[in-house]
C-alpha atoms as a PDB file:
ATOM      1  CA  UNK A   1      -5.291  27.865 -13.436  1.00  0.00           C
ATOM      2  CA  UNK A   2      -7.854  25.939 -11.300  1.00  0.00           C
ATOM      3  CA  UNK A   3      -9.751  28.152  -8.880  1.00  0.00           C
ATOM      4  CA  UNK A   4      -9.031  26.916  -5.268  1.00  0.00           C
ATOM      5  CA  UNK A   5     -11.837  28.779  -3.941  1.00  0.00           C
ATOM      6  CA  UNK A   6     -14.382  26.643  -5.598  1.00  0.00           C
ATOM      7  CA  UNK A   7     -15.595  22.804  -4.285  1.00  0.00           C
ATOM      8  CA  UNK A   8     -14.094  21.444  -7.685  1.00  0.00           C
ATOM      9  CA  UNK A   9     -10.830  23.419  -6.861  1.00  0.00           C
ATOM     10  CA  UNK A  10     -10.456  22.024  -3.245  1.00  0.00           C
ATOM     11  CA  UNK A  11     -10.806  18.350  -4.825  1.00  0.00           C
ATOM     12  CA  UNK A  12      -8.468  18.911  -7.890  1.00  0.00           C
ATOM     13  CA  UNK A  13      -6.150  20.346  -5.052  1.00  0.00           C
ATOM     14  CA  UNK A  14      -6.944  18.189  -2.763  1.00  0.00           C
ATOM     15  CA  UNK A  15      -6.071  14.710  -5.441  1.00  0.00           C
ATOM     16  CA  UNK A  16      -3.222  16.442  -6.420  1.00  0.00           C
ATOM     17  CA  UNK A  17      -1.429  17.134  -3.208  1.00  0.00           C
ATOM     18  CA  UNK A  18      -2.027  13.389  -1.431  1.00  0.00           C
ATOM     19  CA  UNK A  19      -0.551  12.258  -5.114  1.00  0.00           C
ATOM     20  CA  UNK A  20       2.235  14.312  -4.729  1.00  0.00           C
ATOM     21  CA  UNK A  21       2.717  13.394  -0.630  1.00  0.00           C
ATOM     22  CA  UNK A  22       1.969   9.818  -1.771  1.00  0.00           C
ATOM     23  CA  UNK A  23       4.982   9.778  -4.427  1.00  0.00           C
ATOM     24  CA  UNK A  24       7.165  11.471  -1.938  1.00  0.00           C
ATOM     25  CA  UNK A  25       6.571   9.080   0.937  1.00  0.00           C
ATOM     26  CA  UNK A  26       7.146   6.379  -1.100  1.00  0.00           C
ATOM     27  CA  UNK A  27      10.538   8.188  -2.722  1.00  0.00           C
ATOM     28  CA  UNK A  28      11.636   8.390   0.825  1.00  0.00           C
ATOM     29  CA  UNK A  29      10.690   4.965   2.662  1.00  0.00           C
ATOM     30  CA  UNK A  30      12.640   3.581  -0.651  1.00  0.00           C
ATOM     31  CA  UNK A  31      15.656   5.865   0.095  1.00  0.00           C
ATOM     32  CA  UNK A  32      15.638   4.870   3.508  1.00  0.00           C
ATOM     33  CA  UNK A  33      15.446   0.961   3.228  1.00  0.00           C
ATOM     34  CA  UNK A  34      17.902   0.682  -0.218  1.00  0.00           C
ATOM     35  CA  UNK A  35      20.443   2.868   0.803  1.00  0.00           C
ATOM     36  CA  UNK A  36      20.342   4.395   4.033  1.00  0.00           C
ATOM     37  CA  UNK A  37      19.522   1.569   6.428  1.00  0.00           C
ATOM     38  CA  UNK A  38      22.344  -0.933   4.571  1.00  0.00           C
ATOM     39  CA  UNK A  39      24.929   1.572   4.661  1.00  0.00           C
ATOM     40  CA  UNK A  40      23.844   2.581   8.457  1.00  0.00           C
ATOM     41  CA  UNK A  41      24.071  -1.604   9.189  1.00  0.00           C
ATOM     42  CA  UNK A  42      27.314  -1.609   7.171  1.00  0.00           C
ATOM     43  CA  UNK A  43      28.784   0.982   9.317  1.00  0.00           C
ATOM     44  CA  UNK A  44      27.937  -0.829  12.913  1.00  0.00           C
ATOM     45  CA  UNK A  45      28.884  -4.393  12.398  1.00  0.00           C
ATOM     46  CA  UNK A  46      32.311  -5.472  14.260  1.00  0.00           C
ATOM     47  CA  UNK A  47      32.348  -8.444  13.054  1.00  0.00           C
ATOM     48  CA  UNK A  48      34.797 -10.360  10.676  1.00  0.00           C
ATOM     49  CA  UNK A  49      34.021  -9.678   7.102  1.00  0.00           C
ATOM     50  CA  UNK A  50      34.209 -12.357   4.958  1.00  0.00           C
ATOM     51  CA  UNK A  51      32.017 -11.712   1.832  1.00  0.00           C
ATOM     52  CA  UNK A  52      33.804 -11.945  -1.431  1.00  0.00           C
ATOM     53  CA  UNK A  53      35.243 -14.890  -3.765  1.00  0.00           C
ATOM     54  CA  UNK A  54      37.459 -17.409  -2.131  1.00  0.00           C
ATOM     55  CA  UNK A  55      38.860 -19.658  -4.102  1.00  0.00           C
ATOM     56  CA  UNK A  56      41.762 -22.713  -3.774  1.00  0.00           C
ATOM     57  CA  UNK A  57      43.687 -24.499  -5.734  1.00  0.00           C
ATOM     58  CA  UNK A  58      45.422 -28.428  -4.676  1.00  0.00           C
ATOM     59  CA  UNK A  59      47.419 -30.098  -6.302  1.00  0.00           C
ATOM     60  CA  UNK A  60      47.431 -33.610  -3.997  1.00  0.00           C
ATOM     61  CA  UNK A  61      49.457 -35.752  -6.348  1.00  0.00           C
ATOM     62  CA  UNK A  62      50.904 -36.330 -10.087  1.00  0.00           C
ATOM     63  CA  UNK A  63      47.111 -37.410 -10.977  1.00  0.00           C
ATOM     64  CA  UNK A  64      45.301 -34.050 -11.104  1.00  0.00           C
ATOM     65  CA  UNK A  65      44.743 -30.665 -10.025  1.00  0.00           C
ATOM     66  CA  UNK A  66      41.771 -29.237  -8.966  1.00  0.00           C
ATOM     67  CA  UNK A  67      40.062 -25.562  -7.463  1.00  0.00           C
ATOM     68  CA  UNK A  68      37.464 -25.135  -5.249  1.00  0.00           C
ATOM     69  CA  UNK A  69      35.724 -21.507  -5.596  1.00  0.00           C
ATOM     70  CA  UNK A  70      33.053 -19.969  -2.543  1.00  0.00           C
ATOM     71  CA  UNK A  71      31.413 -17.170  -2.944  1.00  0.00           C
ATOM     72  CA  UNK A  72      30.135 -15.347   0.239  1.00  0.00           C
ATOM     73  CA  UNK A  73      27.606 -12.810   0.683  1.00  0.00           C
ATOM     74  CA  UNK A  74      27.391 -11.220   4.162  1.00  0.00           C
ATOM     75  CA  UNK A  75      25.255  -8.729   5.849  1.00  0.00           C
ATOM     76  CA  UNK A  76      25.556  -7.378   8.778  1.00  0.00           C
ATOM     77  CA  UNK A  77      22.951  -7.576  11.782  1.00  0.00           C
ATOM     78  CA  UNK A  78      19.793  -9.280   9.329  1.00  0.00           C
END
């Protein structure tokens, strides 16, 4: 075990805790802006959601049919 009551100690200490702190802020800014913030935006917008697959089919005369597919993506407030 390293000796925190020597100056070697204190830096081995020292490295090791701002790693640790340094792994967790990043852990938790990543947590916030993946899931929390999207699913916080998610939650406020009133608007009308339209994201998905839209698709239609015609059929204008004997000559041929034909489809037209959309695909949306929406999100909210950004």
């Amino acid at each position: 075990m390293i000796n925190p009551s020597t100056v070697s100690g204190v830096i081995i200490w020292g490295v090791v805790s701002g790693l640790v702190t340094s792994a967790l802020i990043l852990i938790f800014g990543l947590l916030m802006s993946k899931v929390v913030l999207p699913a916080y935006l998610a939650f406020i917008y009133k608007g009308v959601d339209l994201r998905g697959v839209w698709t239609e089919e015609r059929d204008p005369d004997a000559n041929g049919k034909f489809s037209i597919q959309l695909s949306l993506d929406q999100s909210g407030c950004r």
